[in-house]
N, C-alpha and C. Protein backbone atom coordinates (compact mmCIF):
# COMPACT_ATOMS: atom_id res chain seq x y z
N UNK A 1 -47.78 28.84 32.20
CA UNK A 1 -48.29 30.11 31.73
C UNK A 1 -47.27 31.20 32.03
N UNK A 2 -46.96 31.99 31.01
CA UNK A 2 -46.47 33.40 30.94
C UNK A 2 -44.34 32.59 31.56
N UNK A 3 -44.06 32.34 30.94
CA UNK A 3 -42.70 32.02 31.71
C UNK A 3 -41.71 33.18 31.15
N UNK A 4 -40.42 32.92 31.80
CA UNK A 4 -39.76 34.38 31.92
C UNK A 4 -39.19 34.96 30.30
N UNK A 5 -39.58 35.83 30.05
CA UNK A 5 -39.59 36.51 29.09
C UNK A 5 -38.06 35.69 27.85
N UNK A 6 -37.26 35.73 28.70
CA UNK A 6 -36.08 35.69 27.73
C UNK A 6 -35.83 33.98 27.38
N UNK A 7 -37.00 33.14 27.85
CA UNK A 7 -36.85 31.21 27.55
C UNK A 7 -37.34 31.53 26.12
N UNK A 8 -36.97 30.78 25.27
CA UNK A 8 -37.06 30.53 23.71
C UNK A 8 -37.08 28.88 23.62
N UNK A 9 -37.70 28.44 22.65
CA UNK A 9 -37.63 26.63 22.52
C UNK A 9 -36.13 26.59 21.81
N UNK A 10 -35.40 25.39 21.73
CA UNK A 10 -34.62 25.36 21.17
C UNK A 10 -34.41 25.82 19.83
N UNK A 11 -35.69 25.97 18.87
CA UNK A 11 -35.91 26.46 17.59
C UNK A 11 -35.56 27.88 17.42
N UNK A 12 -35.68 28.61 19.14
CA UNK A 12 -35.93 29.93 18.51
C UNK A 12 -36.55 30.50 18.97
N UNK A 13 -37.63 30.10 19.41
CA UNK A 13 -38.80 30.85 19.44
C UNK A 13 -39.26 31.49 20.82
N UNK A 14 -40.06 32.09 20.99
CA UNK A 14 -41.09 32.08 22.46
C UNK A 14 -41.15 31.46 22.77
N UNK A 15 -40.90 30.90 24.36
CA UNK A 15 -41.26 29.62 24.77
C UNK A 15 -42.78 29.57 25.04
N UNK A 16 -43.61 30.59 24.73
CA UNK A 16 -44.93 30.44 25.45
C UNK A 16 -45.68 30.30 24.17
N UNK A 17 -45.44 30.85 23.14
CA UNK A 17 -45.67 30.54 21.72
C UNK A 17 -45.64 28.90 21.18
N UNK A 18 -44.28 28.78 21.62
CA UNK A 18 -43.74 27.11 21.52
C UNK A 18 -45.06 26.06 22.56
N UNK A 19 -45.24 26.53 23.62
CA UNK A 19 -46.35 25.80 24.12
C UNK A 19 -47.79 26.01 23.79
N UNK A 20 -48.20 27.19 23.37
CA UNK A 20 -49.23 26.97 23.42
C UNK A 20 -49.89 26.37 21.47
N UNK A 21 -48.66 27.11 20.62
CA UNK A 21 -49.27 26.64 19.35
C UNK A 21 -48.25 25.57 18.96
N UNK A 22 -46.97 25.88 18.73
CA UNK A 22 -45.97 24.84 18.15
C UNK A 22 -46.05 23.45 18.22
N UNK A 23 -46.61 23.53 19.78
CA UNK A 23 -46.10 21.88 20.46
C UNK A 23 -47.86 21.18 19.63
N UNK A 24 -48.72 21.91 20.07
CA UNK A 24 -50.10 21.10 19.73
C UNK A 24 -50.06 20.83 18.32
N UNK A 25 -49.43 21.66 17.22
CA UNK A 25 -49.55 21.53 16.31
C UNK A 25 -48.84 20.27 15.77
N UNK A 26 -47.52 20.24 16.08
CA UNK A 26 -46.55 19.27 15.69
C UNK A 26 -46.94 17.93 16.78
N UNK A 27 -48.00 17.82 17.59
CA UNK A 27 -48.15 16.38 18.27
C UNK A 27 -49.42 15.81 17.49
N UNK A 28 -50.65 17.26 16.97
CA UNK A 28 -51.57 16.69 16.23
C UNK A 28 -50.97 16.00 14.67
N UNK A 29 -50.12 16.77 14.53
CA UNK A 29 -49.64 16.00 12.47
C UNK A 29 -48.82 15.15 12.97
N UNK A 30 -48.37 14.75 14.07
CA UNK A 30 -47.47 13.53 14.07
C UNK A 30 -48.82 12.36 14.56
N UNK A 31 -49.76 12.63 15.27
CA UNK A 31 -50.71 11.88 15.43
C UNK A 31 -51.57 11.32 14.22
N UNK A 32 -51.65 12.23 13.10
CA UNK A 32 -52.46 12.09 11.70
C UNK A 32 -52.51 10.84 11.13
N UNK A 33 -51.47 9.82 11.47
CA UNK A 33 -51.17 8.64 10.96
C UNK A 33 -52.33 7.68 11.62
N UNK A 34 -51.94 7.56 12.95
CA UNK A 34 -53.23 6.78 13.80
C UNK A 34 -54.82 7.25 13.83
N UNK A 35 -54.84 9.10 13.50
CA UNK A 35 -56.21 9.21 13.67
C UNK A 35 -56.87 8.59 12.28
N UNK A 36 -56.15 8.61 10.87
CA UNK A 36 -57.03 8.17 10.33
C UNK A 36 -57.08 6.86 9.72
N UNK A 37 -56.15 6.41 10.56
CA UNK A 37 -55.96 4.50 10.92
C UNK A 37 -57.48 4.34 11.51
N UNK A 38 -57.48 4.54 12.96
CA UNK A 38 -58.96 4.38 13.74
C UNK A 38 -59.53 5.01 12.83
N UNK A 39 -59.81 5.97 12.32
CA UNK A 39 -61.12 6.74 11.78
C UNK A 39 -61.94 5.20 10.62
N UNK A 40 -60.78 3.97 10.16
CA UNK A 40 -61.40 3.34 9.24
C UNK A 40 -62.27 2.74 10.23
N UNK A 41 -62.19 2.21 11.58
CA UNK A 41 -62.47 1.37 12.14
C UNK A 41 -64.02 2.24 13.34
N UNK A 42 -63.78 3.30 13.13
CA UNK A 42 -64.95 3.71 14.27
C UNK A 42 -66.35 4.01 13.27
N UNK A 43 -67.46 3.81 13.75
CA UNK A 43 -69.09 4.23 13.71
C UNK A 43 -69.02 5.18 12.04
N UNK A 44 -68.46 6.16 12.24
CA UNK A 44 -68.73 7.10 11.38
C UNK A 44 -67.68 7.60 10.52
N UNK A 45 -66.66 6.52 10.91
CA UNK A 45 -65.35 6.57 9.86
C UNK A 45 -64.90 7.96 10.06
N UNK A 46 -65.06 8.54 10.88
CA UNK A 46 -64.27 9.87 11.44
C UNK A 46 -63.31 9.79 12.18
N UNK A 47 -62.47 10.75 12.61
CA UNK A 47 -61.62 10.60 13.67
C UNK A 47 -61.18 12.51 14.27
N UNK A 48 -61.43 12.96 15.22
CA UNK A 48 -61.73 14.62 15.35
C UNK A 48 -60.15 14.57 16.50
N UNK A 49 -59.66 16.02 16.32
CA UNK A 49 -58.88 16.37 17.62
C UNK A 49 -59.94 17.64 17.79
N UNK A 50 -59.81 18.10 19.13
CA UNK A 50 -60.41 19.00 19.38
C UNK A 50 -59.14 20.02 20.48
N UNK A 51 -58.71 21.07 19.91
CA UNK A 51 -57.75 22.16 20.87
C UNK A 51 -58.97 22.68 21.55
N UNK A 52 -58.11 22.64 22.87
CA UNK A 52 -59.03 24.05 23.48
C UNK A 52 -57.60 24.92 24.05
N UNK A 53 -58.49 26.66 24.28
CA UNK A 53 -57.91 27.31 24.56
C UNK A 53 -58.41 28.20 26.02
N UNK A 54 -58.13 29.41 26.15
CA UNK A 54 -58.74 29.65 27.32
C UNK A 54 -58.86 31.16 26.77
N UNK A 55 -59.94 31.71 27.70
CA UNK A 55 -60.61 32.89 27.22
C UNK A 55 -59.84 33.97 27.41
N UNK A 56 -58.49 34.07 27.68
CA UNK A 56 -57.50 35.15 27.42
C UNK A 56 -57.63 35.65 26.35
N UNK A 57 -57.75 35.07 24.64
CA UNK A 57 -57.68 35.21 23.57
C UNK A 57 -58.81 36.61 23.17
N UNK A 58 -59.64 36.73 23.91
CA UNK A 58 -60.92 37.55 23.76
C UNK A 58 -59.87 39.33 24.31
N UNK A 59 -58.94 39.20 25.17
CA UNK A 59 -58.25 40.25 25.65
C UNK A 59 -57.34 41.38 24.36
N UNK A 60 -56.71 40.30 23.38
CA UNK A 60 -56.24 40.71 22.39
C UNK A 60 -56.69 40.55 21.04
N UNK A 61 -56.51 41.66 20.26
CA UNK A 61 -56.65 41.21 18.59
C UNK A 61 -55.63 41.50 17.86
N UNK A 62 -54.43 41.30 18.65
CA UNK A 62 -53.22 41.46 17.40
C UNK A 62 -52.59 40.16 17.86
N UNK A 63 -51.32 40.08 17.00
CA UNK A 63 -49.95 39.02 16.75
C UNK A 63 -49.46 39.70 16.58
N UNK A 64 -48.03 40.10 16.96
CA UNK A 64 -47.07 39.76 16.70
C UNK A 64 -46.29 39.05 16.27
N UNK A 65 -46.08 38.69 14.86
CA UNK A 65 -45.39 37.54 14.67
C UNK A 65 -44.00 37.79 14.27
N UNK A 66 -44.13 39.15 14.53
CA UNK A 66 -42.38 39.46 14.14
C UNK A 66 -41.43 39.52 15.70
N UNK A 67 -42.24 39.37 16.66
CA UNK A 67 -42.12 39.44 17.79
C UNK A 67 -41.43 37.55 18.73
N UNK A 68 -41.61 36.70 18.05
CA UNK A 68 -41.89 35.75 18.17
C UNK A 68 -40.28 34.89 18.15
N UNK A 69 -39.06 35.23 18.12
CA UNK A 69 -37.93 35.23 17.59
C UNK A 69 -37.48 36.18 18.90
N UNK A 70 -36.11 35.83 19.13
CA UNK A 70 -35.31 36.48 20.56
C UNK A 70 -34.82 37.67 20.09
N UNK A 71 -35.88 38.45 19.93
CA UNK A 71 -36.07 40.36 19.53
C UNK A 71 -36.28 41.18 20.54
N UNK A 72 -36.20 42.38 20.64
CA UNK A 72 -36.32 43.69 21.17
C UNK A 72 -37.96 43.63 21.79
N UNK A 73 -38.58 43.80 20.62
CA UNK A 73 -39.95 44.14 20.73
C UNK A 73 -40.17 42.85 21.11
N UNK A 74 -40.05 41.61 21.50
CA UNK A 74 -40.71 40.75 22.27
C UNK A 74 -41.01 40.96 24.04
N UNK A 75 -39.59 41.58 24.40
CA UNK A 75 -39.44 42.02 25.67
C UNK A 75 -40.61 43.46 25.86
N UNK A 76 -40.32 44.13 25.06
CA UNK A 76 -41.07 45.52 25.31
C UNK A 76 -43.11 45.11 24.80
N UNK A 77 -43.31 43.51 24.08
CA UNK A 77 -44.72 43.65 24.57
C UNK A 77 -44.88 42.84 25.71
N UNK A 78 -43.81 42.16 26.35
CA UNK A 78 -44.27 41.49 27.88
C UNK A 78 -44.50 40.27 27.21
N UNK A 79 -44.57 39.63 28.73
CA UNK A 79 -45.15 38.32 29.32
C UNK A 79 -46.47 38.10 29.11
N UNK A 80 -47.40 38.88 29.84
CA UNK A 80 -48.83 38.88 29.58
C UNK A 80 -48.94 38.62 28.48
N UNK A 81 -48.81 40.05 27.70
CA UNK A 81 -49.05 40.11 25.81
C UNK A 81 -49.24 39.19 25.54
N UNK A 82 -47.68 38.54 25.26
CA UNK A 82 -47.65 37.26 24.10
C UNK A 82 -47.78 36.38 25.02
N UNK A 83 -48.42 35.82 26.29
CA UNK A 83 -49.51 34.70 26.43
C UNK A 83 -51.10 35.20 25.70
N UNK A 84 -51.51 36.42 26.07
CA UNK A 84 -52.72 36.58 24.99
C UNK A 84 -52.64 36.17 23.46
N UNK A 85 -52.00 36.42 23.43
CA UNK A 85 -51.16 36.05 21.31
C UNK A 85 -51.35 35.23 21.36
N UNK A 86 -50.64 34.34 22.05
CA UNK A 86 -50.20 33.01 21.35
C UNK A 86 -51.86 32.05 22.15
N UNK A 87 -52.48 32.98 22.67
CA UNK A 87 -53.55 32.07 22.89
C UNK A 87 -54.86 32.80 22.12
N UNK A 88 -54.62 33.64 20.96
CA UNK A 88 -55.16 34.08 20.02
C UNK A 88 -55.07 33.59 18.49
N UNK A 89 -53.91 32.88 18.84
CA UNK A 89 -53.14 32.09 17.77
C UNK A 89 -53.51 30.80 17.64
N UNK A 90 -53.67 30.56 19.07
CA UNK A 90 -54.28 28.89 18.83
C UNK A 90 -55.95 28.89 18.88
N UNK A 91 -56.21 29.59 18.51
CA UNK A 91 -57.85 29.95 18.11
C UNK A 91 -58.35 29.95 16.92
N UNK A 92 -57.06 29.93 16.03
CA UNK A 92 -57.39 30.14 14.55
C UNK A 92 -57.41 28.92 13.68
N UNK A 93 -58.43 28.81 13.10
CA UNK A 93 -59.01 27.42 12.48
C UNK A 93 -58.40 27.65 11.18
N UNK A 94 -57.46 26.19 10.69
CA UNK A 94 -57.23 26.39 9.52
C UNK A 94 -58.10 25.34 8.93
């Protein structure tokens, strides 16, 4: 949680961004293959991931997503901030 402002993933990005949405996202669609392998084989022919997040997300209602990239304004909204973001981000159901 909240790591030092100026770590970016190798892509680029926020590193706290990179953990909390990037990584879940890109381990659930690389998983997509097996969930709906099992899904032929279980009860109800389903197969669910379920994210959870933590109730930080309730603190903020913006993104930044221009913020998100080794910018100015990433530093000047903080550490805190964009752990609220990016755990506002992984709240959003597509």
């Amino acid at each position: 949680m909240a790591p030092p402002i100026d770590q970016l993933t190798k892509e680029g990005y926020d590193l706290q961004f990179g953990t909390n949405v990037i990584g879940p996202y890109v381990f659930t669609k690389r998983l997509l293959p097996l969930l709906t392998a099992g899904a032929k084989s279980s009860d109800d022919k389903r197969a669910r991931v379920v994210n959870t997040s933590s109730i930080g997300q309730i603190f903020t209602d913006t993104i930044h997503f221009e913020a998100l990239g080794d910018v100015p304004l990433r530093k000047e909204i903080g550490i805190n901030k964009m752990y609220l973001e990016s755990k506002l981000v992984s709240c959003i159901r597509l």
